[in-house]
Protein backbone atom coordinates (compact mmCIF):
# COMPACT_ATOMS: atom_id res chain seq x y z
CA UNK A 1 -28.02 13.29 -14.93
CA UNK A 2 -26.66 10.32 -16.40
CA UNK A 3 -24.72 12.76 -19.12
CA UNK A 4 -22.73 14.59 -15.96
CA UNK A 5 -22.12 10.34 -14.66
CA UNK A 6 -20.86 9.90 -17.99
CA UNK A 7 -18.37 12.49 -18.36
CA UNK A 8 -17.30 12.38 -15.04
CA UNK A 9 -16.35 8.63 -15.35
CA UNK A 10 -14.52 9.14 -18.84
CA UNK A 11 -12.66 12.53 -17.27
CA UNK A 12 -11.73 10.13 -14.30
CA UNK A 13 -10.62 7.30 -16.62
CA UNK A 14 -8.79 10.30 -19.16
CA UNK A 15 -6.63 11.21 -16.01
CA UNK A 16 -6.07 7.80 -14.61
CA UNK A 17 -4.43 6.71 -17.94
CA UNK A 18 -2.68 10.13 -18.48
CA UNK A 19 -1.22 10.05 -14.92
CA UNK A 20 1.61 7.86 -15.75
CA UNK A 21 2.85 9.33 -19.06
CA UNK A 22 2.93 6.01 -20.91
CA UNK A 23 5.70 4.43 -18.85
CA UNK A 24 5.49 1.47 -16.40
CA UNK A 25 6.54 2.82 -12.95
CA UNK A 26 9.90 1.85 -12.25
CA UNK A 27 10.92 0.73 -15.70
CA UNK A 28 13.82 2.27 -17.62
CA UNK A 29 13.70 1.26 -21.31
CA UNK A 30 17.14 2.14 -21.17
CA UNK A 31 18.01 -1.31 -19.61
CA UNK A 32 15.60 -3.48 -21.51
CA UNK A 33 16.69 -4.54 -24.96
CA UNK A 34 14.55 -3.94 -28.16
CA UNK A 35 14.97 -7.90 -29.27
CA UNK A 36 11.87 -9.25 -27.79
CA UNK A 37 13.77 -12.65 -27.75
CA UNK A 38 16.56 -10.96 -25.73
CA UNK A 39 14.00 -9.18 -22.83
CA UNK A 40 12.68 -12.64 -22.51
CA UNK A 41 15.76 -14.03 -22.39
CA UNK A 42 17.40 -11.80 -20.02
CA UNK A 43 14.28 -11.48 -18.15
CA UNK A 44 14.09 -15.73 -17.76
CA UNK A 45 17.45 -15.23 -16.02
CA UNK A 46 16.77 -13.10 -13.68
CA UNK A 47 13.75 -14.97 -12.73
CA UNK A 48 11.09 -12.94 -14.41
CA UNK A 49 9.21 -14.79 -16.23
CA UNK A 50 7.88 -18.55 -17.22
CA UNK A 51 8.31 -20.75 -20.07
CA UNK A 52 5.44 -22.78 -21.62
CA UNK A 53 7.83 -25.38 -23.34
CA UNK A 54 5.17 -28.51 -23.48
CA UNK A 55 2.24 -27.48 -24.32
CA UNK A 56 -0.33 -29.53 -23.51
CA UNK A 57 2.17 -32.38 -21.88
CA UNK A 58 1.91 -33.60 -18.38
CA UNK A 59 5.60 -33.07 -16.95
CA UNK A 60 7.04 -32.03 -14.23
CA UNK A 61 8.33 -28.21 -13.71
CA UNK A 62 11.68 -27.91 -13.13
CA UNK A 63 12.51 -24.79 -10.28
CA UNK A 64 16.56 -23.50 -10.81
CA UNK A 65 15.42 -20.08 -9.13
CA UNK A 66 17.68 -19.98 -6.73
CA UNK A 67 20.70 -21.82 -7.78
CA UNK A 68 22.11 -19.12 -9.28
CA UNK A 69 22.75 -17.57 -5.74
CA UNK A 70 25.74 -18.72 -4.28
CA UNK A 71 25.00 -17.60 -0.83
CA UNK A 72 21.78 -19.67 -0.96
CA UNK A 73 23.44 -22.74 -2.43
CA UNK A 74 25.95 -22.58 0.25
CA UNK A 75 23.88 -22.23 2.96
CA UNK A 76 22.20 -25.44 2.15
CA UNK A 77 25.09 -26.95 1.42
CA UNK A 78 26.84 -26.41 4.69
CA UNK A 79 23.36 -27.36 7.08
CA UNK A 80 22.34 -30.19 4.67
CA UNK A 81 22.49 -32.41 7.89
CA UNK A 82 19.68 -30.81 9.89
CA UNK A 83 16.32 -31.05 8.35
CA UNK A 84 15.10 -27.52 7.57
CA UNK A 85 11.18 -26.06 8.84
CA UNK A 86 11.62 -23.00 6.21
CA UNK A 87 13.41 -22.01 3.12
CA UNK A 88 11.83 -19.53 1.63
CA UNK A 89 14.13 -18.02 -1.60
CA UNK A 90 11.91 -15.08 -1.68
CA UNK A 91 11.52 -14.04 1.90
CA UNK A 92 15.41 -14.71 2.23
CA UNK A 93 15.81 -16.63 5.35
CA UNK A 94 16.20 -20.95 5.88
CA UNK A 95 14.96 -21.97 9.29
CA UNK A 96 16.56 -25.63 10.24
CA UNK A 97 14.13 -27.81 12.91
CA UNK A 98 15.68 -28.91 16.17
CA UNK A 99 18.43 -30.68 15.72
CA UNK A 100 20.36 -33.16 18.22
CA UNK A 101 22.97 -35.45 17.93
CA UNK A 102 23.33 -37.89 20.49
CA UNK A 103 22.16 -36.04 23.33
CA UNK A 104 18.43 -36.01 22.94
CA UNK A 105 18.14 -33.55 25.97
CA UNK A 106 20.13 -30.66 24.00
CA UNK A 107 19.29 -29.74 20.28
CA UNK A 108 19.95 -26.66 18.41
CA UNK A 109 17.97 -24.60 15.81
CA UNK A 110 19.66 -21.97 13.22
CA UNK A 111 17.95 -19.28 11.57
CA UNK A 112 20.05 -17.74 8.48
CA UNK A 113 18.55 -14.78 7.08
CA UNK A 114 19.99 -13.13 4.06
CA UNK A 115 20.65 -9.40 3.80
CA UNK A 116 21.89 -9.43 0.17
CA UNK A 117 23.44 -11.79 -2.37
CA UNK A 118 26.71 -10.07 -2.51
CA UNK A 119 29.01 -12.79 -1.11
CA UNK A 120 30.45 -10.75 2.39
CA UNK A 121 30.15 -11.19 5.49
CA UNK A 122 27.48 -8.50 5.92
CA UNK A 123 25.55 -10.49 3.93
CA UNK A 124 24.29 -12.98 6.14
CA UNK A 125 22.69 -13.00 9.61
CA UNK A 126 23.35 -15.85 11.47
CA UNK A 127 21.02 -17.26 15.07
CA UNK A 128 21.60 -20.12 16.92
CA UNK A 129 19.28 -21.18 19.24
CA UNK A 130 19.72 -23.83 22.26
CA UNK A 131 16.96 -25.99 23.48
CA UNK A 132 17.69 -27.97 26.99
CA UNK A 133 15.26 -30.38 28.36
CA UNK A 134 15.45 -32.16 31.62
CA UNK A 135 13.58 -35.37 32.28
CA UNK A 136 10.17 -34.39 32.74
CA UNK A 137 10.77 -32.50 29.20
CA UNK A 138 10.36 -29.18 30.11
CA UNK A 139 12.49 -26.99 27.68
CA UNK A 140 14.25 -23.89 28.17
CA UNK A 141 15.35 -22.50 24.70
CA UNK A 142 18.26 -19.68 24.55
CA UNK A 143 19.90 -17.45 21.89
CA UNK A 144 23.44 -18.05 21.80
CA UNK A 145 25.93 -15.64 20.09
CA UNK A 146 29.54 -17.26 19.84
CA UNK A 147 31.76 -19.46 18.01
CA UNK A 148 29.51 -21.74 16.13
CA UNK A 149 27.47 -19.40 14.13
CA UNK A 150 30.75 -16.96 13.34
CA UNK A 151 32.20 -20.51 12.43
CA UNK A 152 28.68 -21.63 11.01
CA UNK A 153 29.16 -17.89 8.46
CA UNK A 154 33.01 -18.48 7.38
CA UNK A 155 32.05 -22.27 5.94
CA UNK A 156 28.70 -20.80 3.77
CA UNK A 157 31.29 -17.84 2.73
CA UNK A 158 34.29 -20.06 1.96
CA UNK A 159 31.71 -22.31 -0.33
CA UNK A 160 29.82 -19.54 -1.72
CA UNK A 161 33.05 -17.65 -2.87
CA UNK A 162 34.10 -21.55 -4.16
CA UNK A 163 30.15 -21.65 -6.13
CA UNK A 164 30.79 -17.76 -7.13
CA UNK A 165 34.06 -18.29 -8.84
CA UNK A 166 33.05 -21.65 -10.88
CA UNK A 167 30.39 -19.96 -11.96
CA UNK A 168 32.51 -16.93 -13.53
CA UNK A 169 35.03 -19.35 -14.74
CA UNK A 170 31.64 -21.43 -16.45
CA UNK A 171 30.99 -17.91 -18.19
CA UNK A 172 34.15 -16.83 -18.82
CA UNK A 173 34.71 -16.25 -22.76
CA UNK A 174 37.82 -14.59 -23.84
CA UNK A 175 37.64 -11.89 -25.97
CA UNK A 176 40.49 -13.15 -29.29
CA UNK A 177 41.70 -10.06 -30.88
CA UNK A 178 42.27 -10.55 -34.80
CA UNK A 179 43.57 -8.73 -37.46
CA UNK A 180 40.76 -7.86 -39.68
CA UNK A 181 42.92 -7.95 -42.62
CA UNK A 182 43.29 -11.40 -42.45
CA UNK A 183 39.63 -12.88 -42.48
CA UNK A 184 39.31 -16.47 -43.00
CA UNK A 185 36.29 -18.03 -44.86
């Protein structure tokens, strides 16, 4: 009896390995290069991956995730003012906490989600939300669809299309045509 276990569980196991072919699911070695220092390096930059630089030294880790995203460094940019509840890179969204300026019976709360990091208009999804208290503090809260978040969208656009383009000018490198017959050592 324990045979028929046996070769059940290795037939099981055979299959399990064979099922995939030898390829990761959803890889394309097409895309990766063979230089193991370039797939680390290219996959470093798009966030992949994590570098043990100091061994065995007490530092501090240093998080750039998301400032390559211009849409995201924007966005923080523009509602720097208002202390946030939630910004969550990975989840795409920043939720600010109530915010009032001089009126303490009125505040305001902005949700900005992010539907992609292509920098257009489609690409964000902007709330506002209105809290009013009277005097024995009892709160009615509203969505409010208008003028401040359309505004609120063209400012993190205009400074996300001002982050985008530095950062293509930053990694701009001409390509210098020369005439192979006159090499210089």
């Amino acid at each position: 009896m324990s045979f028929f276990k046996n070769i059940g569980f290795i037939s099981i196991l055979l299959l399990t390995l064979n099922s995939c072919g030898g390829k990761m699911p959803g890889a394309d070695a097409k895309k990766f290069p063979p230089e193991p220092e370039k797939r680390i390096k290219k996959n470093l930059e798009e966030g992949r991956g994590f570098r043990l630089d100091t061994l065995g030294q007490q530092q501090g880790g240093t998080f750039d995730f998301a400032s390559s995203n211009e849409l995201w460094r924007a966005s923080l940019d523009i509602i720097d003012f208002m202390p946030l509840t939630s910004a969550n890179y990975s989840g795409g969204i920043i939720i600010t906490d109530w915010y009032a300026d001089n009126n303490s019976n009125e505040a305001i709360k902005v949700t900005i989600r992010f539907l992609s990091n292509e920098v257009a208009s489609n690409s964000l999804a902007i709330k506002i939300y209105y809290r009013k208290c009277d005097t024995n503090f009892n709160c009615s809260v509203s969505e409010r669809k208008g003028n401040l978040s359309k505004e609120l969208a063209r400012k993190i656009l205009k400074r996300a299309a001002i982050y985008e383009k530095q950062n293509k000018d930053k990694n701009f490198k001409p390509y210098i045509l020369t005439d192979p017959s006159k090499k210089t050592n």
